[in-house]
PDB file of N, CA and C in Angstrom:
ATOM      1  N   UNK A   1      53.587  86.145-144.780  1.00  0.00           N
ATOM      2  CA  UNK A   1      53.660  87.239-145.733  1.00  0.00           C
ATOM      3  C   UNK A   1      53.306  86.749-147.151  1.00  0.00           C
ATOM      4  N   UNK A   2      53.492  85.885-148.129  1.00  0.00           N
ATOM      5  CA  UNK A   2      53.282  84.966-148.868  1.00  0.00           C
ATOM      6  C   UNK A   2      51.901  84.783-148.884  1.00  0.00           C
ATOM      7  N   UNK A   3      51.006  84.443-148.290  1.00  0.00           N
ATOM      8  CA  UNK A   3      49.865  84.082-147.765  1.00  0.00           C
ATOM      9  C   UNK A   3      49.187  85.472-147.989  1.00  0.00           C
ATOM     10  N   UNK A   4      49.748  86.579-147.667  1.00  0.00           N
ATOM     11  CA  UNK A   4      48.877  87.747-147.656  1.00  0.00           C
ATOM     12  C   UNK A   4      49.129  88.850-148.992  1.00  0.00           C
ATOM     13  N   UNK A   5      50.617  88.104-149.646  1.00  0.00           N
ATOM     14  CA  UNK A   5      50.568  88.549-151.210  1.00  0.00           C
ATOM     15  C   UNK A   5      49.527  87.849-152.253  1.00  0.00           C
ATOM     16  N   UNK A   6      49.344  86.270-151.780  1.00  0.00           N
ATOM     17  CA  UNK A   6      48.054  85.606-152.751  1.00  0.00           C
ATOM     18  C   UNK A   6      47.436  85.831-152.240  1.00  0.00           C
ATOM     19  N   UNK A   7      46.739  86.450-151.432  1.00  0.00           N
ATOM     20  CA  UNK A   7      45.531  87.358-151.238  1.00  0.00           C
ATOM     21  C   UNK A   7      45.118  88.531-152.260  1.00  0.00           C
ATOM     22  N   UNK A   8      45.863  89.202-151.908  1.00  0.00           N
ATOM     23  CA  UNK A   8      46.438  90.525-152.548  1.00  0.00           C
ATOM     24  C   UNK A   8      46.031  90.425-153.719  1.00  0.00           C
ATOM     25  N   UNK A   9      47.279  89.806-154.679  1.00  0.00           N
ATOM     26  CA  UNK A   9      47.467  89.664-156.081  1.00  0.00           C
ATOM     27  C   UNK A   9      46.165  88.729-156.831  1.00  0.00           C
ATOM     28  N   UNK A  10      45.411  88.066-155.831  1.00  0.00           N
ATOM     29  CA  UNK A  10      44.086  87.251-156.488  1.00  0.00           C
ATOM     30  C   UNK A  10      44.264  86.515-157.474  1.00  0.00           C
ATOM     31  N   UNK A  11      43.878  87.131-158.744  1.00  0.00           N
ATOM     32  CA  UNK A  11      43.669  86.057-159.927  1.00  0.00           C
ATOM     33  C   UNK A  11      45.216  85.644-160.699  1.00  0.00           C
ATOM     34  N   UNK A  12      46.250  86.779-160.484  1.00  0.00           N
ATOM     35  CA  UNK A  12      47.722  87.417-160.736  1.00  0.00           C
ATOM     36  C   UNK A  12      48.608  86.418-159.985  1.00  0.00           C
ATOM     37  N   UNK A  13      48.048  85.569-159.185  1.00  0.00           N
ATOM     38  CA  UNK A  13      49.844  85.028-158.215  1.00  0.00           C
ATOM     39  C   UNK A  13      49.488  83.850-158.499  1.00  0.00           C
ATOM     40  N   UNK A  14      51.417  83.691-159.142  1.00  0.00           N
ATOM     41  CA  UNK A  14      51.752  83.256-159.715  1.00  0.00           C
ATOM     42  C   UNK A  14      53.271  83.205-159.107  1.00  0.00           C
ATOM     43  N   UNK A  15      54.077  82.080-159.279  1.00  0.00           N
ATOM     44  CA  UNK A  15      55.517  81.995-158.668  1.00  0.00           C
ATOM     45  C   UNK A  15      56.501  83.107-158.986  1.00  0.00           C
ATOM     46  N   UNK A  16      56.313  84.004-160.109  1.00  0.00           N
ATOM     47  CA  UNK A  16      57.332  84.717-160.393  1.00  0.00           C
ATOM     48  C   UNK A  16      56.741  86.108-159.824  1.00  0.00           C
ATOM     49  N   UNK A  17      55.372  86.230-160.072  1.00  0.00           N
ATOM     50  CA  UNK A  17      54.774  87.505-159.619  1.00  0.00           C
ATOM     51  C   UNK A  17      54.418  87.575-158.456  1.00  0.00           C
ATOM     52  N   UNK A  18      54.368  86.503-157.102  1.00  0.00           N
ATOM     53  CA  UNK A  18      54.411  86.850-155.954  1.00  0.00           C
ATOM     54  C   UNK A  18      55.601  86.624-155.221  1.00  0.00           C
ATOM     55  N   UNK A  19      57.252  86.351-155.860  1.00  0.00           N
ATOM     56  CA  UNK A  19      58.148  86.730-155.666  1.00  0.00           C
ATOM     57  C   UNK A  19      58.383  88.198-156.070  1.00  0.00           C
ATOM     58  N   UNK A  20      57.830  88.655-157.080  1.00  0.00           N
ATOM     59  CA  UNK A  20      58.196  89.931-157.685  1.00  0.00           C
ATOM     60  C   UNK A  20      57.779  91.138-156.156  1.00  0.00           C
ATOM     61  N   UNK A  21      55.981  90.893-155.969  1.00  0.00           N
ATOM     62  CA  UNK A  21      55.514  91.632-154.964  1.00  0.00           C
ATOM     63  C   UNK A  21      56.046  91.763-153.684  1.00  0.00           C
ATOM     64  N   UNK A  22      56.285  90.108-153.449  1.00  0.00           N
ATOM     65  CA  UNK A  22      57.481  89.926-152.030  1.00  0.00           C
ATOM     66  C   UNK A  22      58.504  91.307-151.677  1.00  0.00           C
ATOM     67  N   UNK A  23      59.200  90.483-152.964  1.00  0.00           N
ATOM     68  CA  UNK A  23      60.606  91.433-152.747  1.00  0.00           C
ATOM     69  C   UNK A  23      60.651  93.127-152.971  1.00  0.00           C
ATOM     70  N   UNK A  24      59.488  93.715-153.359  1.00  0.00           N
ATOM     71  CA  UNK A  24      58.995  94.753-153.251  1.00  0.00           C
ATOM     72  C   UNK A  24      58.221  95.129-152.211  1.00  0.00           C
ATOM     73  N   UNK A  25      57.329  94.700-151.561  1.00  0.00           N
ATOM     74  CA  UNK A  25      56.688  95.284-150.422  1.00  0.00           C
ATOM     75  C   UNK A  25      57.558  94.554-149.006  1.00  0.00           C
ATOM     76  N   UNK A  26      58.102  93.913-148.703  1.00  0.00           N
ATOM     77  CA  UNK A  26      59.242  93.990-147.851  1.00  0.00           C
ATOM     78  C   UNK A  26      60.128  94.128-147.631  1.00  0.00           C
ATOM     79  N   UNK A  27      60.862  94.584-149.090  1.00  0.00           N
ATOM     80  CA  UNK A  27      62.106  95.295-148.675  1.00  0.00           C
ATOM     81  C   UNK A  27      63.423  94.673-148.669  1.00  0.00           C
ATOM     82  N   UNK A  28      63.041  93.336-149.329  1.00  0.00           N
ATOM     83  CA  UNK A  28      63.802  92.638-149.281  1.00  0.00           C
ATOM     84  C   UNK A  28      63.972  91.220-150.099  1.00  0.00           C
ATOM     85  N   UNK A  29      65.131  90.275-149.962  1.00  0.00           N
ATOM     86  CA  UNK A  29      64.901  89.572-151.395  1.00  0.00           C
ATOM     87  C   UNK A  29      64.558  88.222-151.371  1.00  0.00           C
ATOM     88  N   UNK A  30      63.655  87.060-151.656  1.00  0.00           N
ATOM     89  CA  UNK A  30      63.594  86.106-151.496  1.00  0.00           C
ATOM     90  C   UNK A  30      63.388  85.470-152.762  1.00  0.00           C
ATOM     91  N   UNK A  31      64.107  84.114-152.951  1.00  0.00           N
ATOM     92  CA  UNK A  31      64.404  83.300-154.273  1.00  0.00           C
ATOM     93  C   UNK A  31      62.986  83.089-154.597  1.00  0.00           C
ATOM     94  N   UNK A  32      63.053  82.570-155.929  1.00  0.00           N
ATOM     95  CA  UNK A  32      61.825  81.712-156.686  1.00  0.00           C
ATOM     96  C   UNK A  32      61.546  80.312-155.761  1.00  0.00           C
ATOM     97  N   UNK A  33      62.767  79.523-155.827  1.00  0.00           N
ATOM     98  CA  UNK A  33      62.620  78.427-155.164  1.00  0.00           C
ATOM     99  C   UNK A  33      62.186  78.932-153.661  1.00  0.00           C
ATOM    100  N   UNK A  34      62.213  79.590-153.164  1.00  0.00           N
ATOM    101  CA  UNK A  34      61.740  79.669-151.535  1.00  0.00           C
ATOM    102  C   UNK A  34      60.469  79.968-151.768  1.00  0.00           C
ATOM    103  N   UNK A  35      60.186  80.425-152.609  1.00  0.00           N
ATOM    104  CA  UNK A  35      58.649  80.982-152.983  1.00  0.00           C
ATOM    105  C   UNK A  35      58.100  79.944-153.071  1.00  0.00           C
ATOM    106  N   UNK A  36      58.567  79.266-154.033  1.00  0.00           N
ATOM    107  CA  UNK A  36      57.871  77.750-154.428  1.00  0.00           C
ATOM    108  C   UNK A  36      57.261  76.743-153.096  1.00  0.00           C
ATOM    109  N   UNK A  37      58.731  76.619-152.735  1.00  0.00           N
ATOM    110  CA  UNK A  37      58.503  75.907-151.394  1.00  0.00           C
ATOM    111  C   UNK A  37      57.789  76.155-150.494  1.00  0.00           C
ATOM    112  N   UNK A  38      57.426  77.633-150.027  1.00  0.00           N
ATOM    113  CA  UNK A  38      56.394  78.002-149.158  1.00  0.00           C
ATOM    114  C   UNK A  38      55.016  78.499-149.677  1.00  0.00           C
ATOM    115  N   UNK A  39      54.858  77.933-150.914  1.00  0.00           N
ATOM    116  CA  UNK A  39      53.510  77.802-151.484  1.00  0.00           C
ATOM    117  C   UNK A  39      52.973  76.329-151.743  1.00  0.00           C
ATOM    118  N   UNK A  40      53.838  75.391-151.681  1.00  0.00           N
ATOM    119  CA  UNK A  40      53.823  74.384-151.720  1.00  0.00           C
ATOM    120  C   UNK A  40      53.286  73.603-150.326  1.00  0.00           C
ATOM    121  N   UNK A  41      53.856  74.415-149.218  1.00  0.00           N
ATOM    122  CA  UNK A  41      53.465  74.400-147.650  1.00  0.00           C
ATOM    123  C   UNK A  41      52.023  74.817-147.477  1.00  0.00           C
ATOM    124  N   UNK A  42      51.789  75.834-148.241  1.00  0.00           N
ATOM    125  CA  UNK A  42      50.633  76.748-147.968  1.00  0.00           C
ATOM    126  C   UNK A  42      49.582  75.945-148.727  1.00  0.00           C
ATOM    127  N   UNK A  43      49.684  75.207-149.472  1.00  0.00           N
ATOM    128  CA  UNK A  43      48.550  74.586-150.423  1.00  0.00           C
ATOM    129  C   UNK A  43      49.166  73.631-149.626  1.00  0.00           C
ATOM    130  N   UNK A  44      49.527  72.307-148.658  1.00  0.00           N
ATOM    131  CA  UNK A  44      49.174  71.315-148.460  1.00  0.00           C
ATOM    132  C   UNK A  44      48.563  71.384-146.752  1.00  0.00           C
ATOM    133  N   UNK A  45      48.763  72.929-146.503  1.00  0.00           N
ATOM    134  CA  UNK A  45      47.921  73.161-145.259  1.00  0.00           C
ATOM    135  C   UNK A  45      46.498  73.684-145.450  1.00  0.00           C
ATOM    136  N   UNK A  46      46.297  73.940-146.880  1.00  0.00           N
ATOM    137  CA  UNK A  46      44.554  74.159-147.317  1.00  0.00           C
ATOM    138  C   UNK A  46      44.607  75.362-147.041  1.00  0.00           C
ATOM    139  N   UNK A  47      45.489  76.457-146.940  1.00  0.00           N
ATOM    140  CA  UNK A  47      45.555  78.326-146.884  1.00  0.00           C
ATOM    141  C   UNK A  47      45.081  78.732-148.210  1.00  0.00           C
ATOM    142  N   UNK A  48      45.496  77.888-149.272  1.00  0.00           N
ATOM    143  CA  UNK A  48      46.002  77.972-150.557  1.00  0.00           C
ATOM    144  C   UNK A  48      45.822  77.244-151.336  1.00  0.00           C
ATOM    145  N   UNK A  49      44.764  77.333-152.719  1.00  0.00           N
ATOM    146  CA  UNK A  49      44.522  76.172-153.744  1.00  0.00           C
ATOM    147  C   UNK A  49      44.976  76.991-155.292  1.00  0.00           C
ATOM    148  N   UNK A  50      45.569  75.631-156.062  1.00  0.00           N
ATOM    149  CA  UNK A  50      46.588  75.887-157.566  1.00  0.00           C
ATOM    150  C   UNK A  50      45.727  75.296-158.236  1.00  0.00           C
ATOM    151  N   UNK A  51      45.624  75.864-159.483  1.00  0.00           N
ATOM    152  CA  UNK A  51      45.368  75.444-160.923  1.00  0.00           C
ATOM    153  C   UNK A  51      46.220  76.262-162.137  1.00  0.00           C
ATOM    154  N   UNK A  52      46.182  75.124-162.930  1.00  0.00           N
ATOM    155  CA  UNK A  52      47.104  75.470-163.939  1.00  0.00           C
ATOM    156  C   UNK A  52      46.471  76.694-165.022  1.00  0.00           C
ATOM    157  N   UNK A  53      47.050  77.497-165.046  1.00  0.00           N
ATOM    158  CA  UNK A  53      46.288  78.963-166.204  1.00  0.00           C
ATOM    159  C   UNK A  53      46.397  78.077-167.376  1.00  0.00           C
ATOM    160  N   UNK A  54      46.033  79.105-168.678  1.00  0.00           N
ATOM    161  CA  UNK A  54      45.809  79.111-170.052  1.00  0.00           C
ATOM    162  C   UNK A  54      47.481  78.998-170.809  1.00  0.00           C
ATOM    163  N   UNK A  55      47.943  78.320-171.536  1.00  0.00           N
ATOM    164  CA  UNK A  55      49.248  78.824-171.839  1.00  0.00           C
ATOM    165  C   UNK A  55      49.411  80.340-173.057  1.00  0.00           C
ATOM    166  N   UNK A  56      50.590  80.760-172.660  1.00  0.00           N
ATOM    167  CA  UNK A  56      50.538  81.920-172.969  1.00  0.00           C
ATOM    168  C   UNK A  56      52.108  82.069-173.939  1.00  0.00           C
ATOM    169  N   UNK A  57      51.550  83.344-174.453  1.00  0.00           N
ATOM    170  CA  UNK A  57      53.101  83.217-175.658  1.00  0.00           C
ATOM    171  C   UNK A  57      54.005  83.754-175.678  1.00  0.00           C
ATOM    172  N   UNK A  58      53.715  84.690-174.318  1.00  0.00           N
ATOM    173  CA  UNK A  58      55.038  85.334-173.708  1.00  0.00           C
ATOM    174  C   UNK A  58      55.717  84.411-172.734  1.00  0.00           C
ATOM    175  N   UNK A  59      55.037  82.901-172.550  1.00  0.00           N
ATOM    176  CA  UNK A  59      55.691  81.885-171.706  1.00  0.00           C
ATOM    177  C   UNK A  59      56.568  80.467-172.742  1.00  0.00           C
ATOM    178  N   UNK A  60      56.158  81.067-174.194  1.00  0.00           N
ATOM    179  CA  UNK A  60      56.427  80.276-174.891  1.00  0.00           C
ATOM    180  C   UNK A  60      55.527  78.934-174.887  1.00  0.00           C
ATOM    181  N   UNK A  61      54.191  79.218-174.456  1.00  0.00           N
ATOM    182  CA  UNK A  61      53.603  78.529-174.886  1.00  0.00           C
ATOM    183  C   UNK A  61      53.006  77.335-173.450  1.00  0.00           C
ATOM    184  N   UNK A  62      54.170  78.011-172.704  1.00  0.00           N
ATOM    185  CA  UNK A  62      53.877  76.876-171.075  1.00  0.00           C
ATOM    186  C   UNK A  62      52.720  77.858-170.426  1.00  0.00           C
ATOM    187  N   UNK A  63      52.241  77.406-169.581  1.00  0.00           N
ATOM    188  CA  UNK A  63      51.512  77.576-168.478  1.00  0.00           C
ATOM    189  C   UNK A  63      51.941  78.025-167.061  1.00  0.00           C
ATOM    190  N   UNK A  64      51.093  78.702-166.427  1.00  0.00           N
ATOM    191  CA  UNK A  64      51.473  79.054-165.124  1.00  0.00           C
ATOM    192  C   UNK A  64      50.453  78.395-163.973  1.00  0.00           C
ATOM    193  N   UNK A  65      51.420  77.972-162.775  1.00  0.00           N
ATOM    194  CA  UNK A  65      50.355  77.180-161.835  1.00  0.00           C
ATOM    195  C   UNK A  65      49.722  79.008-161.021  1.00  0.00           C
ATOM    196  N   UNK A  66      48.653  79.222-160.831  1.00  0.00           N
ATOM    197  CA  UNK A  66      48.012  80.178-160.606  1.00  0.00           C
ATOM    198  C   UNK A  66      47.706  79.777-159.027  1.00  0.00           C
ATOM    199  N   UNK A  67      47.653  80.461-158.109  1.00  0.00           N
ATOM    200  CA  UNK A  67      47.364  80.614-156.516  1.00  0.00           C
ATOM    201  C   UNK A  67      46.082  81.367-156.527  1.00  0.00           C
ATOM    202  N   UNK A  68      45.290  80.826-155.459  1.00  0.00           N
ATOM    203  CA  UNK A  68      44.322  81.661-154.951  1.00  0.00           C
ATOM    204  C   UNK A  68      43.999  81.365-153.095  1.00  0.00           C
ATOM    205  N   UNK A  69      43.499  82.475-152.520  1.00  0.00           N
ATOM    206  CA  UNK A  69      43.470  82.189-151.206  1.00  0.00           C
ATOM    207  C   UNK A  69      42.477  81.368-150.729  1.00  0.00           C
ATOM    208  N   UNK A  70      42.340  80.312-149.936  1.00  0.00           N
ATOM    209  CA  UNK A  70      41.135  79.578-149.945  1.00  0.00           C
ATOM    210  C   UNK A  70      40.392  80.299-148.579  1.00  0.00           C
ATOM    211  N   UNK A  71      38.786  79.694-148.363  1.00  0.00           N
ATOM    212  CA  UNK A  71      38.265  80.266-147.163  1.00  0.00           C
ATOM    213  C   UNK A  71      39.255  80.062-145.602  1.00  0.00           C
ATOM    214  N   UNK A  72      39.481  78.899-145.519  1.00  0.00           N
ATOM    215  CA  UNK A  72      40.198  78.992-144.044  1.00  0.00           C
ATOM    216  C   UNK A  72      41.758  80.043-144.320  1.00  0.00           C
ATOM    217  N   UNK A  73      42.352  79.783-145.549  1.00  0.00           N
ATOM    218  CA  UNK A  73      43.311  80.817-145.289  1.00  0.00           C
ATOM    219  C   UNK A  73      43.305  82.292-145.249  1.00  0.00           C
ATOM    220  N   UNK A  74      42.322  82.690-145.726  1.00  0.00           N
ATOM    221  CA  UNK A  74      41.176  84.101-145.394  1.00  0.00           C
ATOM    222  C   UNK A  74      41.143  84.175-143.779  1.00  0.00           C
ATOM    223  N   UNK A  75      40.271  83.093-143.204  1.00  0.00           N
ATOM    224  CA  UNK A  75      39.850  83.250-141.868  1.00  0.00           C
ATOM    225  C   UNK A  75      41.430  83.533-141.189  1.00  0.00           C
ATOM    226  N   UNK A  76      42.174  82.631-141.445  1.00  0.00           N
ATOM    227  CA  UNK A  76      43.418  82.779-140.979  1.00  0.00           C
ATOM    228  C   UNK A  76      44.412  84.267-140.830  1.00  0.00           C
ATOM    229  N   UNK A  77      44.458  84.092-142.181  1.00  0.00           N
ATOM    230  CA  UNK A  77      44.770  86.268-142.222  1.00  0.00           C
ATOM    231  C   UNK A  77      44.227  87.119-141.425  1.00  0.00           C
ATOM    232  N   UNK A  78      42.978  87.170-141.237  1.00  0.00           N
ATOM    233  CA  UNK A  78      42.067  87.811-140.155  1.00  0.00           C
ATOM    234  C   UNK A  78      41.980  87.596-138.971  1.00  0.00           C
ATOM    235  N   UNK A  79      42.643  86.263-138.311  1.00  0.00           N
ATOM    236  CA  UNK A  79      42.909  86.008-136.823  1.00  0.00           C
ATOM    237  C   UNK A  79      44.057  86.485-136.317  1.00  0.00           C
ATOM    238  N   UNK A  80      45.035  86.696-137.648  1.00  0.00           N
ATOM    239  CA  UNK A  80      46.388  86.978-137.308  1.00  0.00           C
ATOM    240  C   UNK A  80      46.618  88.280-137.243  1.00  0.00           C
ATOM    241  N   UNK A  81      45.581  89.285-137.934  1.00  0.00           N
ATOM    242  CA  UNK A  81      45.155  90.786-137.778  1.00  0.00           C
ATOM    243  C   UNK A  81      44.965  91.557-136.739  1.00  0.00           C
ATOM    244  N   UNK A  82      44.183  90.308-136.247  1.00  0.00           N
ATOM    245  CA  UNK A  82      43.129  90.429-135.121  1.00  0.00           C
ATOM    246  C   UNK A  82      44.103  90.673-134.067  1.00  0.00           C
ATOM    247  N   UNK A  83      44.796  89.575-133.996  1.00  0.00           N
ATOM    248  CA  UNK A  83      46.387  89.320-132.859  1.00  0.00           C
ATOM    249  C   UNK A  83      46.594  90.401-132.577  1.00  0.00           C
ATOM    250  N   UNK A  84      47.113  90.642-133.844  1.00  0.00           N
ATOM    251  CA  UNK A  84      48.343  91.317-134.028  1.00  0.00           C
ATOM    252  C   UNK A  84      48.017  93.274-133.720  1.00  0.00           C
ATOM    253  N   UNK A  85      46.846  93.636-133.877  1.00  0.00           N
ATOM    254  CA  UNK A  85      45.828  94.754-133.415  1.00  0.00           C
ATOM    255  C   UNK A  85      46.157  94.699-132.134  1.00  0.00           C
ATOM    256  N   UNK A  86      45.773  93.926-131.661  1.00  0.00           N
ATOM    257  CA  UNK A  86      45.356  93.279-130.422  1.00  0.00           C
ATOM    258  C   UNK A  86      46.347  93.972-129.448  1.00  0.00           C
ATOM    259  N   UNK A  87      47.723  93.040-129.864  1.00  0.00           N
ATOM    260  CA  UNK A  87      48.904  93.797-129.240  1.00  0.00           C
ATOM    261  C   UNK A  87      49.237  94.820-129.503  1.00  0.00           C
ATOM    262  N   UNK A  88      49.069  95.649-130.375  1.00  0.00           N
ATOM    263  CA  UNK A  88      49.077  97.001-130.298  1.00  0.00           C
ATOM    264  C   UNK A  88      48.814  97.766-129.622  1.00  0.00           C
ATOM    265  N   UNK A  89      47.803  97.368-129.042  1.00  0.00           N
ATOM    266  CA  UNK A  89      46.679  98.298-128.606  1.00  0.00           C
ATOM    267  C   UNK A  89      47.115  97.898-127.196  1.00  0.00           C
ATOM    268  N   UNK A  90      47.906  97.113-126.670  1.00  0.00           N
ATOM    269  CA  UNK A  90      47.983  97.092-125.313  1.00  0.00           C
ATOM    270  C   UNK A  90      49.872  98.071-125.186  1.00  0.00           C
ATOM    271  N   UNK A  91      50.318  98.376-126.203  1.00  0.00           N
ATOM    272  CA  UNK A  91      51.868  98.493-125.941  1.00  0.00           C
ATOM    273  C   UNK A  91      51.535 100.155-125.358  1.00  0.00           C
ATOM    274  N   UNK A  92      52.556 100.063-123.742  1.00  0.00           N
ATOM    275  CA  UNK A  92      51.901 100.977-123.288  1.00  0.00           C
ATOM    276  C   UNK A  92      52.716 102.764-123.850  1.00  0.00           C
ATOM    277  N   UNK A  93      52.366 103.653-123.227  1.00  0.00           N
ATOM    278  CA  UNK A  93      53.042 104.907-124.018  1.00  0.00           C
ATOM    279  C   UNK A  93      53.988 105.271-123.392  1.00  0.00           C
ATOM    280  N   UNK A  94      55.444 105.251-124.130  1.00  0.00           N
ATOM    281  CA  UNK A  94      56.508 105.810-123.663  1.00  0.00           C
ATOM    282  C   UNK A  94      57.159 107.161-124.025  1.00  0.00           C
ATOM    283  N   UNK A  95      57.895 107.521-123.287  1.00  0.00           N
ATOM    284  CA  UNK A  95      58.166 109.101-123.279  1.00  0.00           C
ATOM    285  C   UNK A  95      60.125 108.783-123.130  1.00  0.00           C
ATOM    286  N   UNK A  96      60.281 109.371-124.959  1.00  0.00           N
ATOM    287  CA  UNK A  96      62.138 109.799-124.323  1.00  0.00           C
ATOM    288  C   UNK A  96      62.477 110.449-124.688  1.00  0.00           C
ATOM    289  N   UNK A  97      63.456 111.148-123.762  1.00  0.00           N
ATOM    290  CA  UNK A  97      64.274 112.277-123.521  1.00  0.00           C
ATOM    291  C   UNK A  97      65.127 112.584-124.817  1.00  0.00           C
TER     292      UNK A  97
END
């Protein structure tokens, strides 16, 4: 899920703003630090490459490490689509009373 918010958010994700999206499009709440950590996973499996932004003065002057989706973690999103379609399309039709 993480993986498919720095997709999403593109030039925008960022540790606080793809916790922000997280915990808004699922419904539910996950820390900064868990964020961290599973972006940290995601960039040393090559899903995911960081560079540091421009500093800014609503950060007081710090910087933000910026996310973007790399090609295999693209391909990846799209196999897992694919799956996941996949099984859909076989769940058969039920009928209840």
């Amino acid at each position: 899920m993480i993986l498919l918010v720095v997709a999403v958010m593109h030039n925008e994700a960022y540790g606080v703003s793809i916790t922000k999206e997280y915990n808004e499009q699922a419904g539910q709440s996950i820390s900064l630090s868990a964020v961290h950590t599973v972006l940290r996973r995601l960039e040393q499996k090559g899903f995911i490459s960081s560079e540091m932004g421009a500093a800014t003065a609503e950060r007081g002057g710090r910087r933000k490490r910026l996310y973007t989706i790399t090609r295999y973690g693209l391909t990846t999103l799209e196999s897992i689509q694919e799956s996941r379609a996949s099984l859909w399309k076989r769940i058969p039709g039920f009928s209840f009373n």
